[in-house]
Protein backbone atom coordinates (compact mmCIF):
# COMPACT_ATOMS: atom_id res chain seq x y z
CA UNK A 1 0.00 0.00 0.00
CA UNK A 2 0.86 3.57 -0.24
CA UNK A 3 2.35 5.69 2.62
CA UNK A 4 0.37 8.18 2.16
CA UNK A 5 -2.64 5.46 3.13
CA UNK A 6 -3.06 3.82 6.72
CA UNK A 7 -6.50 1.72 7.72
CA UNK A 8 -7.41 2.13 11.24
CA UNK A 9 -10.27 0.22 12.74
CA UNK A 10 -12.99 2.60 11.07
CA UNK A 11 -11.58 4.78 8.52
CA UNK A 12 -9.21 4.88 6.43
CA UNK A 13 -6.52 7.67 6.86
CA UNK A 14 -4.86 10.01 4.32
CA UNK A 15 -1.54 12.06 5.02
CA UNK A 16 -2.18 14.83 2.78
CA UNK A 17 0.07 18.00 2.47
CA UNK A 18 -1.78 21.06 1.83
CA UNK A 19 -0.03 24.04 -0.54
CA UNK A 20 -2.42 27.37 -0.32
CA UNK A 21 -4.01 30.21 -2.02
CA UNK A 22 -3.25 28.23 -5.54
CA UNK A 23 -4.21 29.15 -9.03
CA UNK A 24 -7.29 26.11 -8.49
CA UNK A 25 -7.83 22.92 -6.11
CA UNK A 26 -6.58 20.33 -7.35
CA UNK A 27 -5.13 16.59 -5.82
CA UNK A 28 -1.82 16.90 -7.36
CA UNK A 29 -1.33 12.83 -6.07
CA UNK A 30 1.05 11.34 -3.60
CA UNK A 31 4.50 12.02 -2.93
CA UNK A 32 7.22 12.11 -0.33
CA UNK A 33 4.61 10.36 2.10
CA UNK A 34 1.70 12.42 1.74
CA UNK A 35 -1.11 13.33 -1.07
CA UNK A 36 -0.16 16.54 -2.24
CA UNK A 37 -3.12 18.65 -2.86
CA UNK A 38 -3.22 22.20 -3.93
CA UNK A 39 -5.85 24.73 -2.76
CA UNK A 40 -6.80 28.60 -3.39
CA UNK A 41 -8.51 29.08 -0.10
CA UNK A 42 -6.58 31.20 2.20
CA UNK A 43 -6.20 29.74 6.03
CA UNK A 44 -8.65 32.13 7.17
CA UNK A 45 -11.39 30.59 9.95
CA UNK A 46 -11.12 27.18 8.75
CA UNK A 47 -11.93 28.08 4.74
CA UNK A 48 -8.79 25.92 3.72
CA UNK A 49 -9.90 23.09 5.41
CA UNK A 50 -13.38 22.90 4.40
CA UNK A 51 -12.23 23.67 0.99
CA UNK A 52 -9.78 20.25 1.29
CA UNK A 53 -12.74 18.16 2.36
CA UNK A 54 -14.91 19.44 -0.38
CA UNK A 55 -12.43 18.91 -2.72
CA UNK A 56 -11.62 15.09 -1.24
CA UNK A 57 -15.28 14.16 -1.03
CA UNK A 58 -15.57 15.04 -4.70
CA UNK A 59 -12.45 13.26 -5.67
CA UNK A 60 -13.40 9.87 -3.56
CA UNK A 61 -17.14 10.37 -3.96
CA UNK A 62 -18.55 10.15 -0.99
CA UNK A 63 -20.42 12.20 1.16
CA UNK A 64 -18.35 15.41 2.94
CA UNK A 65 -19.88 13.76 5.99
CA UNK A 66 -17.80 10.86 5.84
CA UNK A 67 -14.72 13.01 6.41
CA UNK A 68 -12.98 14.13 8.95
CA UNK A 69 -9.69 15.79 9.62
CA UNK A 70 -8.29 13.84 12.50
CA UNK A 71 -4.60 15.15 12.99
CA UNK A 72 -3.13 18.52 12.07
CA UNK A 73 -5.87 21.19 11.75
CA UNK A 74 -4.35 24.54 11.60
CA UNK A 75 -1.19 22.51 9.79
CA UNK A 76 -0.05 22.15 6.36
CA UNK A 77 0.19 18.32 6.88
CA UNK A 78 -2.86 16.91 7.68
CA UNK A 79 -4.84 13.35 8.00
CA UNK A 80 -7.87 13.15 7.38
CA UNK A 81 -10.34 9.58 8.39
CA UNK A 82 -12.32 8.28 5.26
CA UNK A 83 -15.31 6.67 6.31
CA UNK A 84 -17.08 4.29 4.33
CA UNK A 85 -14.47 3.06 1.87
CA UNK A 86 -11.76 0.25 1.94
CA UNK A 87 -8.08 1.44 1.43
CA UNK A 88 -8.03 0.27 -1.68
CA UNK A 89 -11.18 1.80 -3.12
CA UNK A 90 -9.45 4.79 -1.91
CA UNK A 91 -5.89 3.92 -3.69
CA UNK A 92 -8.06 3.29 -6.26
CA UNK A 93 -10.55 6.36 -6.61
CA UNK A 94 -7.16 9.21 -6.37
CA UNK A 95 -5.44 7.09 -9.12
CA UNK A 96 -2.62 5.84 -6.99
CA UNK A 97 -0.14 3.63 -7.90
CA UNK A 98 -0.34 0.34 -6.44
């Protein structure tokens, strides 16, 4: 599997490096550890990180509900808890290698 990916007993966990106040949002893909994912929200009361779920939910297809940024909330490196997928739907859904 991916280090970026981790399955915990009931979600599946993304490392995922944020880059702000970018041209668009867009999952660049993983690297170094971490999905890379690019974002034009600024990190002004929590805009940047509802803009990264929106833009995860969307890319996984899933509900926003089923998301949830468990580690690293006011940081650039986050992880956020998938709900309601297996890890490798998710590998599978942000075109990771496997």
């Amino acid at each position: 599997m991916d280090a970026f990916l981790r399955q915990s007993k009931q979600a599946v966990l993304v490392s995922v490096h944020v880059t702000l106040r970018a041209p668009k949002d867009e999952v660049q893909g993983p690297q170094g550890g971490a999905l890379r994912v690019r974002l034009h929200a600024a990190p002004v009361e929590g805009a940047a990180n509802a803009a990264l779920l929106a833009l995860l939910a969307r890319a996984l297809g899933v509900p926003r509900s089923q998301m949830q940024i468990v580690k690293g909330w006011s940081s650039r490196n986050k992880v956020v808890a998938v709900r309601g997928l297996e890890i490798s739907e998710v590998q599978r859904r942000l075109g990771a290698p496997g």
